[in-house]
C-alpha atoms as a PDB file:
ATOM      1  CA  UNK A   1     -42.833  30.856  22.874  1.00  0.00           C
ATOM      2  CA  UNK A   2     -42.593  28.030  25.652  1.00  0.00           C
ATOM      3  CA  UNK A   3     -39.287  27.658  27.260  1.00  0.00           C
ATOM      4  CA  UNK A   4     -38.330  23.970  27.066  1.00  0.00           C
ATOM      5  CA  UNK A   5     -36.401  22.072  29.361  1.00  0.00           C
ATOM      6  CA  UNK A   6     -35.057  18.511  30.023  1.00  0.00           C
ATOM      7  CA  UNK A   7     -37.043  18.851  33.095  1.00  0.00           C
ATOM      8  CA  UNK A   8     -39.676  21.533  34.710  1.00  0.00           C
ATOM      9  CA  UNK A   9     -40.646  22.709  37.735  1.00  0.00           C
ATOM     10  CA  UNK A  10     -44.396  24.346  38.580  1.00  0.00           C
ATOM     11  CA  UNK A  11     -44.461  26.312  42.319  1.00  0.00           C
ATOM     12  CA  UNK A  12     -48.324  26.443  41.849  1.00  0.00           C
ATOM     13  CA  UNK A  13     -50.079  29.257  44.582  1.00  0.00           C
ATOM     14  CA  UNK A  14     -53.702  28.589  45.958  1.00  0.00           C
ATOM     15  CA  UNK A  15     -54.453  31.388  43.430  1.00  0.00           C
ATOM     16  CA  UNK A  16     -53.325  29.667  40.329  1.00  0.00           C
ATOM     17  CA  UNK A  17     -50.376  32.112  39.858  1.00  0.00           C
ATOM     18  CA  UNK A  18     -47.613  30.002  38.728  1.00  0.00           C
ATOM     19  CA  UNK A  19     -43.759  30.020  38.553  1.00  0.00           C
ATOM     20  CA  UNK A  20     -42.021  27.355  35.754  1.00  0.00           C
ATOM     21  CA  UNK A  21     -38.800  27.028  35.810  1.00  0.00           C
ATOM     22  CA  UNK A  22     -36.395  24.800  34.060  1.00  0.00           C
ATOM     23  CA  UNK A  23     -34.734  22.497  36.890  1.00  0.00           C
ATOM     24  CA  UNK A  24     -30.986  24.159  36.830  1.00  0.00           C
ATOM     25  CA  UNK A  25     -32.652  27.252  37.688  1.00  0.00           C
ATOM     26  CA  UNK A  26     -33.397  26.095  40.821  1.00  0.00           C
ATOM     27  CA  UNK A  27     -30.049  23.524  41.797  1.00  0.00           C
ATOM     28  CA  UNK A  28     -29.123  25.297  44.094  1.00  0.00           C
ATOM     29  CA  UNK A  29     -31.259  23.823  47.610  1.00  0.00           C
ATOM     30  CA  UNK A  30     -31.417  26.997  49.578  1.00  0.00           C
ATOM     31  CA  UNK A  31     -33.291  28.100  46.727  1.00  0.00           C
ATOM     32  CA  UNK A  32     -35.473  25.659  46.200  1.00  0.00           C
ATOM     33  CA  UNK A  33     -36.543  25.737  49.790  1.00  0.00           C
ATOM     34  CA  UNK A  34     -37.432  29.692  49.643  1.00  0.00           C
ATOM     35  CA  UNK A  35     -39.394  29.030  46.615  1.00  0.00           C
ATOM     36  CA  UNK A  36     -41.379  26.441  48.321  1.00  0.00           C
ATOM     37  CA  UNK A  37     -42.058  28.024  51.587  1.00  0.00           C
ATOM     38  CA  UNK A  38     -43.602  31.431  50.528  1.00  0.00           C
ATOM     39  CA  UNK A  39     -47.107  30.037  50.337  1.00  0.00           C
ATOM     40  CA  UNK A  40     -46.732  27.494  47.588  1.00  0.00           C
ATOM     41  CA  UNK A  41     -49.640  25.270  47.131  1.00  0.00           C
ATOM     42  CA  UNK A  42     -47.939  22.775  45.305  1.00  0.00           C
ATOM     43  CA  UNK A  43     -45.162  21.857  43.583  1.00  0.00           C
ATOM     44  CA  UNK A  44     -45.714  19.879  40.241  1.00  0.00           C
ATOM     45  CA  UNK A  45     -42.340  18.359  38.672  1.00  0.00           C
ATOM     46  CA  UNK A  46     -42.147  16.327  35.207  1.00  0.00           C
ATOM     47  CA  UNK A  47     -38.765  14.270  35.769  1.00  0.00           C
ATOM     48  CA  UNK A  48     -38.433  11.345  38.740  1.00  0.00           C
ATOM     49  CA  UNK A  49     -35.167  12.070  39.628  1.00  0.00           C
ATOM     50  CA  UNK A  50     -36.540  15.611  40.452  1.00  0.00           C
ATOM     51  CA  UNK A  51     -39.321  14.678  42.275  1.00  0.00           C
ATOM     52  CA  UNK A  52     -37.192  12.297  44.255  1.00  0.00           C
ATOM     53  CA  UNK A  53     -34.705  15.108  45.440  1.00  0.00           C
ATOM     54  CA  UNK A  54     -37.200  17.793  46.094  1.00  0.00           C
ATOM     55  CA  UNK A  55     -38.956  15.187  48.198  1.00  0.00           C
ATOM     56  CA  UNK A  56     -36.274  14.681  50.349  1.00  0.00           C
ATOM     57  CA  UNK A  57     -35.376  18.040  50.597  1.00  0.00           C
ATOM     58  CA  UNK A  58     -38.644  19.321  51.804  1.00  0.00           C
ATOM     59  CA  UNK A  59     -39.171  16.420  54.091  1.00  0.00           C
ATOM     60  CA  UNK A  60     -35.691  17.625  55.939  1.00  0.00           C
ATOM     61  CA  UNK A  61     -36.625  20.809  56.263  1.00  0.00           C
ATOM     62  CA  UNK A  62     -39.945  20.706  57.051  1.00  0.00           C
ATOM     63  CA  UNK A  63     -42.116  22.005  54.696  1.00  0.00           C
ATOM     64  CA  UNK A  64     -45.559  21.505  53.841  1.00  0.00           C
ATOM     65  CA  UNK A  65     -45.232  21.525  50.075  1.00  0.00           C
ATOM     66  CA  UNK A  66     -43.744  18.380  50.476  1.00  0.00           C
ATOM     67  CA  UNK A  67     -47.051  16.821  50.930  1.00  0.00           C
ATOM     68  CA  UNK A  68     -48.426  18.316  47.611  1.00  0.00           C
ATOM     69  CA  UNK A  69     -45.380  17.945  45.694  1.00  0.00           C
ATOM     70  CA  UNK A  70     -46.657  15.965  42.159  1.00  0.00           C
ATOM     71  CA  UNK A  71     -45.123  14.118  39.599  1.00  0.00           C
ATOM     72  CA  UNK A  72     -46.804  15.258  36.572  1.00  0.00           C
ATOM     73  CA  UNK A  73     -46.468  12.256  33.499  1.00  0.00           C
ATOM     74  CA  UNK A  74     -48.666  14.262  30.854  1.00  0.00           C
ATOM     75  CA  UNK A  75     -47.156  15.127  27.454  1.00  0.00           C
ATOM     76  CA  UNK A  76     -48.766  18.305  27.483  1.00  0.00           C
ATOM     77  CA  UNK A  77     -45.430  20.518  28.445  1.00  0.00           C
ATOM     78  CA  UNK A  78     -46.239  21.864  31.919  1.00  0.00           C
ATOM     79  CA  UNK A  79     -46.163  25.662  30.656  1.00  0.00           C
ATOM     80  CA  UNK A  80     -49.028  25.179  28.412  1.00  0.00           C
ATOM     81  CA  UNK A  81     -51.300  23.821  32.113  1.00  0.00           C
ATOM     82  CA  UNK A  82     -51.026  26.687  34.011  1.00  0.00           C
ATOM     83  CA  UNK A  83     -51.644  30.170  32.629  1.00  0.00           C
ATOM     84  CA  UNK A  84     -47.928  31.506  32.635  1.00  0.00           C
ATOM     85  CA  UNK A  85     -46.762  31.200  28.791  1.00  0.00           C
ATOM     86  CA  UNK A  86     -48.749  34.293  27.703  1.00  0.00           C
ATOM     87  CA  UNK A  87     -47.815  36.348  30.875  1.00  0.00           C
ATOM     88  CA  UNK A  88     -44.187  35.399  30.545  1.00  0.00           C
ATOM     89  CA  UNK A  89     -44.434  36.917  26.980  1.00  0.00           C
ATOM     90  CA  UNK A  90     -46.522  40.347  28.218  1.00  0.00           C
ATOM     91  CA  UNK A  91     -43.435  40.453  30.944  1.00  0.00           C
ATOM     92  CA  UNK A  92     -40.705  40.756  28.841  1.00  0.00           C
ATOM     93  CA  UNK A  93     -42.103  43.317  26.810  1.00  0.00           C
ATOM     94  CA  UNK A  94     -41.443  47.169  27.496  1.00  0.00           C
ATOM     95  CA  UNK A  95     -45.123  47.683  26.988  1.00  0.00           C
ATOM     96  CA  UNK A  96     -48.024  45.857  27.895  1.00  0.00           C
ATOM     97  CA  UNK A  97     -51.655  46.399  26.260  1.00  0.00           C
ATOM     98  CA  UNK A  98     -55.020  46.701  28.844  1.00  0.00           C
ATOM     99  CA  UNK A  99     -57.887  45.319  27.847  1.00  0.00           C
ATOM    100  CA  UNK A 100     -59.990  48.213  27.689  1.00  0.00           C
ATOM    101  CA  UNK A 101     -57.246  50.067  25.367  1.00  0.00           C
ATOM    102  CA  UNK A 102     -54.811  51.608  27.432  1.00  0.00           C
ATOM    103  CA  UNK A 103     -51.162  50.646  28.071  1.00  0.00           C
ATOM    104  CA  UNK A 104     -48.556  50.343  30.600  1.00  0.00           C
ATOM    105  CA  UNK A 105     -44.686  51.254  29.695  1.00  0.00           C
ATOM    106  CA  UNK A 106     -42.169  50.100  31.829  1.00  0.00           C
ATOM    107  CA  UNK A 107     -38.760  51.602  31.948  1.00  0.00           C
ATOM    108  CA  UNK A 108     -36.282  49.836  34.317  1.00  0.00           C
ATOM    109  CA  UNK A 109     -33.115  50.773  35.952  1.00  0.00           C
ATOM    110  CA  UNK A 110     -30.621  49.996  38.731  1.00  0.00           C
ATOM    111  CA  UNK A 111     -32.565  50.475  41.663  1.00  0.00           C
ATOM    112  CA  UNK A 112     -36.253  52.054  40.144  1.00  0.00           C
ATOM    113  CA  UNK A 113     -38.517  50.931  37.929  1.00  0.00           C
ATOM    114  CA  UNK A 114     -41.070  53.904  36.434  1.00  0.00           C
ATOM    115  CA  UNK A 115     -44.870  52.484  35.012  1.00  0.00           C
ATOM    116  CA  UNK A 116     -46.121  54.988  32.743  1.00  0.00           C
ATOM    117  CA  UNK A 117     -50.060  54.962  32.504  1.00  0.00           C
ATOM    118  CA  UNK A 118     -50.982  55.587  28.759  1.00  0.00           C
ATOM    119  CA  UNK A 119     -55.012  56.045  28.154  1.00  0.00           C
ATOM    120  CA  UNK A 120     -54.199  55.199  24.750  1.00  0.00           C
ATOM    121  CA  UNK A 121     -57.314  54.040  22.691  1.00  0.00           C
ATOM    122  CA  UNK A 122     -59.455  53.831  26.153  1.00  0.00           C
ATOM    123  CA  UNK A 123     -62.364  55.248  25.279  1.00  0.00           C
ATOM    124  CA  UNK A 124     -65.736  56.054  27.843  1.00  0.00           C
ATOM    125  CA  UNK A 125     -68.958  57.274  27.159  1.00  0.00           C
ATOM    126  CA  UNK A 126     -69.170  59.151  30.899  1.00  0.00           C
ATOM    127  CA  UNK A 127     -67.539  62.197  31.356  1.00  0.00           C
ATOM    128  CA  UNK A 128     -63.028  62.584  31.314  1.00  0.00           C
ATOM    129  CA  UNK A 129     -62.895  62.050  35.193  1.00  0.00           C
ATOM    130  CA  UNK A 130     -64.990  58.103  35.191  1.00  0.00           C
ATOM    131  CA  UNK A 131     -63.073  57.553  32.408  1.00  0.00           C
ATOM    132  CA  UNK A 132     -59.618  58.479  33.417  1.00  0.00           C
ATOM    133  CA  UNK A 133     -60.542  56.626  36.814  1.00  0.00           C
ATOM    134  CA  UNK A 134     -61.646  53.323  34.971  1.00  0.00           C
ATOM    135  CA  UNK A 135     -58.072  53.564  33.393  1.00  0.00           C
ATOM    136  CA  UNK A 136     -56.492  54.008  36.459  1.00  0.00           C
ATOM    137  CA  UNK A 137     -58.229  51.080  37.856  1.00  0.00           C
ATOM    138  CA  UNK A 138     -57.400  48.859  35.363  1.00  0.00           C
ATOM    139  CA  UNK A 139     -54.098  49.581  35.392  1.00  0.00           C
ATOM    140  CA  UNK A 140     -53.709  49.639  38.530  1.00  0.00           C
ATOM    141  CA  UNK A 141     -54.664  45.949  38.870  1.00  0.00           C
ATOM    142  CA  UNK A 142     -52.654  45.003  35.488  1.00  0.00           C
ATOM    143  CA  UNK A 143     -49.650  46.618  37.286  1.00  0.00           C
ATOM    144  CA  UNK A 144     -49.353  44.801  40.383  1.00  0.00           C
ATOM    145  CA  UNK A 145     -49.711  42.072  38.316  1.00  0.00           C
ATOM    146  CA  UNK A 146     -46.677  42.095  36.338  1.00  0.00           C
ATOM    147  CA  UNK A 147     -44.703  43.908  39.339  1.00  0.00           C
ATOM    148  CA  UNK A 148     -45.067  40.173  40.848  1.00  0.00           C
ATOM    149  CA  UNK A 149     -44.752  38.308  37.444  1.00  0.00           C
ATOM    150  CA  UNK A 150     -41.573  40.019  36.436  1.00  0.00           C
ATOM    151  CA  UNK A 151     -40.529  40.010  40.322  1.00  0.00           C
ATOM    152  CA  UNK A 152     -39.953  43.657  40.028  1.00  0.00           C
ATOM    153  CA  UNK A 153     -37.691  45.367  42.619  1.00  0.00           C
ATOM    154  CA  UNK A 154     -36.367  48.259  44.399  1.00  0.00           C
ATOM    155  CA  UNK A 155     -38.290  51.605  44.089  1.00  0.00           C
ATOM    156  CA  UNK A 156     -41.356  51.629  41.871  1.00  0.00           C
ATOM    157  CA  UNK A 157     -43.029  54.580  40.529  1.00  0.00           C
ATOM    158  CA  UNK A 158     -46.508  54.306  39.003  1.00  0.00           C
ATOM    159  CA  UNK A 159     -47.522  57.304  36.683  1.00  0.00           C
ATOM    160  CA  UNK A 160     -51.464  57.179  36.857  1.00  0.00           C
ATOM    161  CA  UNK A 161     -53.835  59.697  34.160  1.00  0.00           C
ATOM    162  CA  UNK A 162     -53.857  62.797  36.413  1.00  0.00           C
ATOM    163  CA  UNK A 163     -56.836  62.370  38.874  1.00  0.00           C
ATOM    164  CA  UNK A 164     -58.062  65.344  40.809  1.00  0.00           C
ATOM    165  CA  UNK A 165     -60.752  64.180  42.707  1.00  0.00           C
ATOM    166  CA  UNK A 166     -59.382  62.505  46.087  1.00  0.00           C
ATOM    167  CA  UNK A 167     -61.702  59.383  45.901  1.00  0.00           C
ATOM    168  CA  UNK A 168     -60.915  58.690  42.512  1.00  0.00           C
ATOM    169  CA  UNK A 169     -57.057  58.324  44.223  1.00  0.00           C
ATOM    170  CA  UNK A 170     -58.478  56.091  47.045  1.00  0.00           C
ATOM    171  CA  UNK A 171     -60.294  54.046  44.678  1.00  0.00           C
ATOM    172  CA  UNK A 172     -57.103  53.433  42.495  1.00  0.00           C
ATOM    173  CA  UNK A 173     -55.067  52.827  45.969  1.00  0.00           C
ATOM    174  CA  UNK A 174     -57.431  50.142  46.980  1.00  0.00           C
ATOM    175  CA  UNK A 175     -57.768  48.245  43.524  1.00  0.00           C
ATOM    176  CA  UNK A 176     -53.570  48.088  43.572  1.00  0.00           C
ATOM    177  CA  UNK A 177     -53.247  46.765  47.195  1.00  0.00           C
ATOM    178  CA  UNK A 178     -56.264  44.100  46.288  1.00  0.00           C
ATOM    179  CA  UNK A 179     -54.566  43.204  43.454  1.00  0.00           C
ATOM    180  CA  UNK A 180     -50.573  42.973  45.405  1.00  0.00           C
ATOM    181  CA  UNK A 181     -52.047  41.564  48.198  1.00  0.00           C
ATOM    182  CA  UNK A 182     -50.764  37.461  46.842  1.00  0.00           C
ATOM    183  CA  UNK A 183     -47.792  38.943  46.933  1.00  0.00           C
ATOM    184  CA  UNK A 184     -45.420  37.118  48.994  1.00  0.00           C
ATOM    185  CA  UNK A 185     -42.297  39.292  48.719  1.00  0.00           C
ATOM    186  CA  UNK A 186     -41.322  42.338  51.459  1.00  0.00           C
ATOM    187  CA  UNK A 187     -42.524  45.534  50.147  1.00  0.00           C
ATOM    188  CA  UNK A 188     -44.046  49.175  51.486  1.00  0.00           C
ATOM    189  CA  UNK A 189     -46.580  50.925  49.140  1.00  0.00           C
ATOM    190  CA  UNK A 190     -45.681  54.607  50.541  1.00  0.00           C
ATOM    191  CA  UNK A 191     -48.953  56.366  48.710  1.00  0.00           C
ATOM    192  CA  UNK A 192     -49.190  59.074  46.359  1.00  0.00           C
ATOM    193  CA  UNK A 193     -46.462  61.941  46.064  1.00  0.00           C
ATOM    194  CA  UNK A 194     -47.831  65.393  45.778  1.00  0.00           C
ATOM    195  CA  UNK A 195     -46.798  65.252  42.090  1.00  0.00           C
ATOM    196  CA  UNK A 196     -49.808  62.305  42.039  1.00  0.00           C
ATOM    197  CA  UNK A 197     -47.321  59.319  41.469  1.00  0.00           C
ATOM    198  CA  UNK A 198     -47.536  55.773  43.297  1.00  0.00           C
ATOM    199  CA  UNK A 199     -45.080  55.206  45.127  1.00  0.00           C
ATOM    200  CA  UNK A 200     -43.910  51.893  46.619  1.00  0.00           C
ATOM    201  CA  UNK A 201     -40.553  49.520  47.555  1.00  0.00           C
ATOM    202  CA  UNK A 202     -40.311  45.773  47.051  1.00  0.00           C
ATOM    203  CA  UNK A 203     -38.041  43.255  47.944  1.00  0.00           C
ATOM    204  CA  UNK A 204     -36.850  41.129  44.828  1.00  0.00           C
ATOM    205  CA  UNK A 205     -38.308  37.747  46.129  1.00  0.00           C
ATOM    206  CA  UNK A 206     -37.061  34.771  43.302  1.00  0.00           C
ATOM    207  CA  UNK A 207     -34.510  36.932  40.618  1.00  0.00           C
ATOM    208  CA  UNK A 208     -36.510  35.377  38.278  1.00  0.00           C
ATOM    209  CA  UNK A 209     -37.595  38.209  35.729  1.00  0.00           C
ATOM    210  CA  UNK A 210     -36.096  39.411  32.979  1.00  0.00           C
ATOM    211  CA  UNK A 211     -32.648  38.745  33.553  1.00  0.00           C
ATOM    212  CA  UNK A 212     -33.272  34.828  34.850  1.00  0.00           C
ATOM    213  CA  UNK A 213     -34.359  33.867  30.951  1.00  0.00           C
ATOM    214  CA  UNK A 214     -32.770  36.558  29.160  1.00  0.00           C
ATOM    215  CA  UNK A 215     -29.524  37.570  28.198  1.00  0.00           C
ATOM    216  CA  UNK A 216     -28.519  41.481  27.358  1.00  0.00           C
ATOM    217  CA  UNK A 217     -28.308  42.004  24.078  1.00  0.00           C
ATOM    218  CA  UNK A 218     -24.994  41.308  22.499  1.00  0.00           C
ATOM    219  CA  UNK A 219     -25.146  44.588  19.796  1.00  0.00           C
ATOM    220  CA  UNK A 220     -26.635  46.841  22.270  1.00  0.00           C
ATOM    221  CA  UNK A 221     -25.147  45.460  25.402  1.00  0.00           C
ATOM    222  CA  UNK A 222     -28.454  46.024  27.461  1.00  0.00           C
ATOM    223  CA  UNK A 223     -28.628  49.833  27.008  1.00  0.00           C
ATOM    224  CA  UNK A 224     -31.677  49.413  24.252  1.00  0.00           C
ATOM    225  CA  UNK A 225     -29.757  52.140  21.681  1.00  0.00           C
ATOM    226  CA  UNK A 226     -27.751  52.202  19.283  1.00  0.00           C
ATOM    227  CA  UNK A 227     -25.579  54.760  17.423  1.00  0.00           C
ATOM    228  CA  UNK A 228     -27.699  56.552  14.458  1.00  0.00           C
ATOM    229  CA  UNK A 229     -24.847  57.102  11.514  1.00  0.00           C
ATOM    230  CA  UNK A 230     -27.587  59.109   9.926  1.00  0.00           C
END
């Protein structure tokens, strides 16, 4: 599912991440200009009128996305050039599927979000330890990933496969911070507990997950439950 708009708005980083927006997410000019100077690349806009007023605005202020702001004319909606439709799906869902089999589950509340690691249908042909670390790894990387797509903030706990050798830990540590390290938003990765979860803070950067394109539900009112008559 694309979210459509009368008009879009791509902040494009040098690493191809991309945020898409629909323009009234973003009329308000203070927040436009924080979106633009947090290592944007370029800016890519589909309406003139748009273009036009961002133009100005980061002319006056003095920002360098200015000169690569674009005024994309293709018909080919702007979500379906950059690789954000299928991500924005994966980070609205309360689990999200690794490639090698195993999953993450998110569970959000006020001020934490918890990652469960799930092994799931991972499967390795080395012994429980390599394959418990190639897990890890993977979801270690998959994590930070969607911690920056759904602009996740507050206290995070990550829930890894237990791993008892100490490199295995260090190895896991390193993929995450390689994988965060884009990341433009204020944040502390404090290490592992001594119950063996990750634990980190981060500084909600945009407001732009969950609850910028969704709505609580109207039955449930956002709790995810309702009453069983059985």
């Amino acid at each position: 599912m694309y979210f459509s708009a009368p008009c879009d708005v791509a902040f494009v980083y040098a690493d191809g991440f991309a945020m898409i927006l629909p323009a009234f997410k973003i009329a308000a000019s203070r927040f436009a200009l924080d979106l633009a100077g947090r290592g944007i690349a370029r800016v890519v806009v589909d309406d003139d009128a748009w273009h036009t007023r961002l133009a100005a605005l980061f002319r006056d202020a003095g920002i360098a996305s200015a000169s690569a702001l674009e005024r994309y004319r293709g018909e080919t909606p702007l979500g379906a050039l950059y690789p954000i439709q299928k991500a924005m799906e994966t980070a609205r869902r309360r689990k999200v599927w690794l490639p090698g089999g195993g999953c993450l589950v998110f569970d959000a509340c006020e001020a934490m979000t918890v990652i469960d690691v799930n092994s799931g249908k991972f499967t390795g042909k080395k012994s429980l330890a390599d394959t418990l670390l190639r897990v890890n790894t993977e979801a270690a990387r998959e994590a930070a990933r969607q911690i920056r797509l759904r602009d996740v903030g507050g206290i995070v706990i990550i829930d890894f496969a237990d791993m008892d050798r100490e490199s295995d830990r260090d190895a896991v540590m390193t993929a995450f911070l390689n994988a965060l390290s884009p990341d433009r938003a204020k944040r502390h990765v404090h290490g592992f507990t001594g119950a063996g979860l990750l634990e980190m803070t981060r500084r909600s950067v945009y407001d732009l997950g969950r609850n910028a394109l969704y709505a609580p539900c109207p039955r449930c009112h956002g709790e995810g439950a309702l009453y069983s008559w059985q």
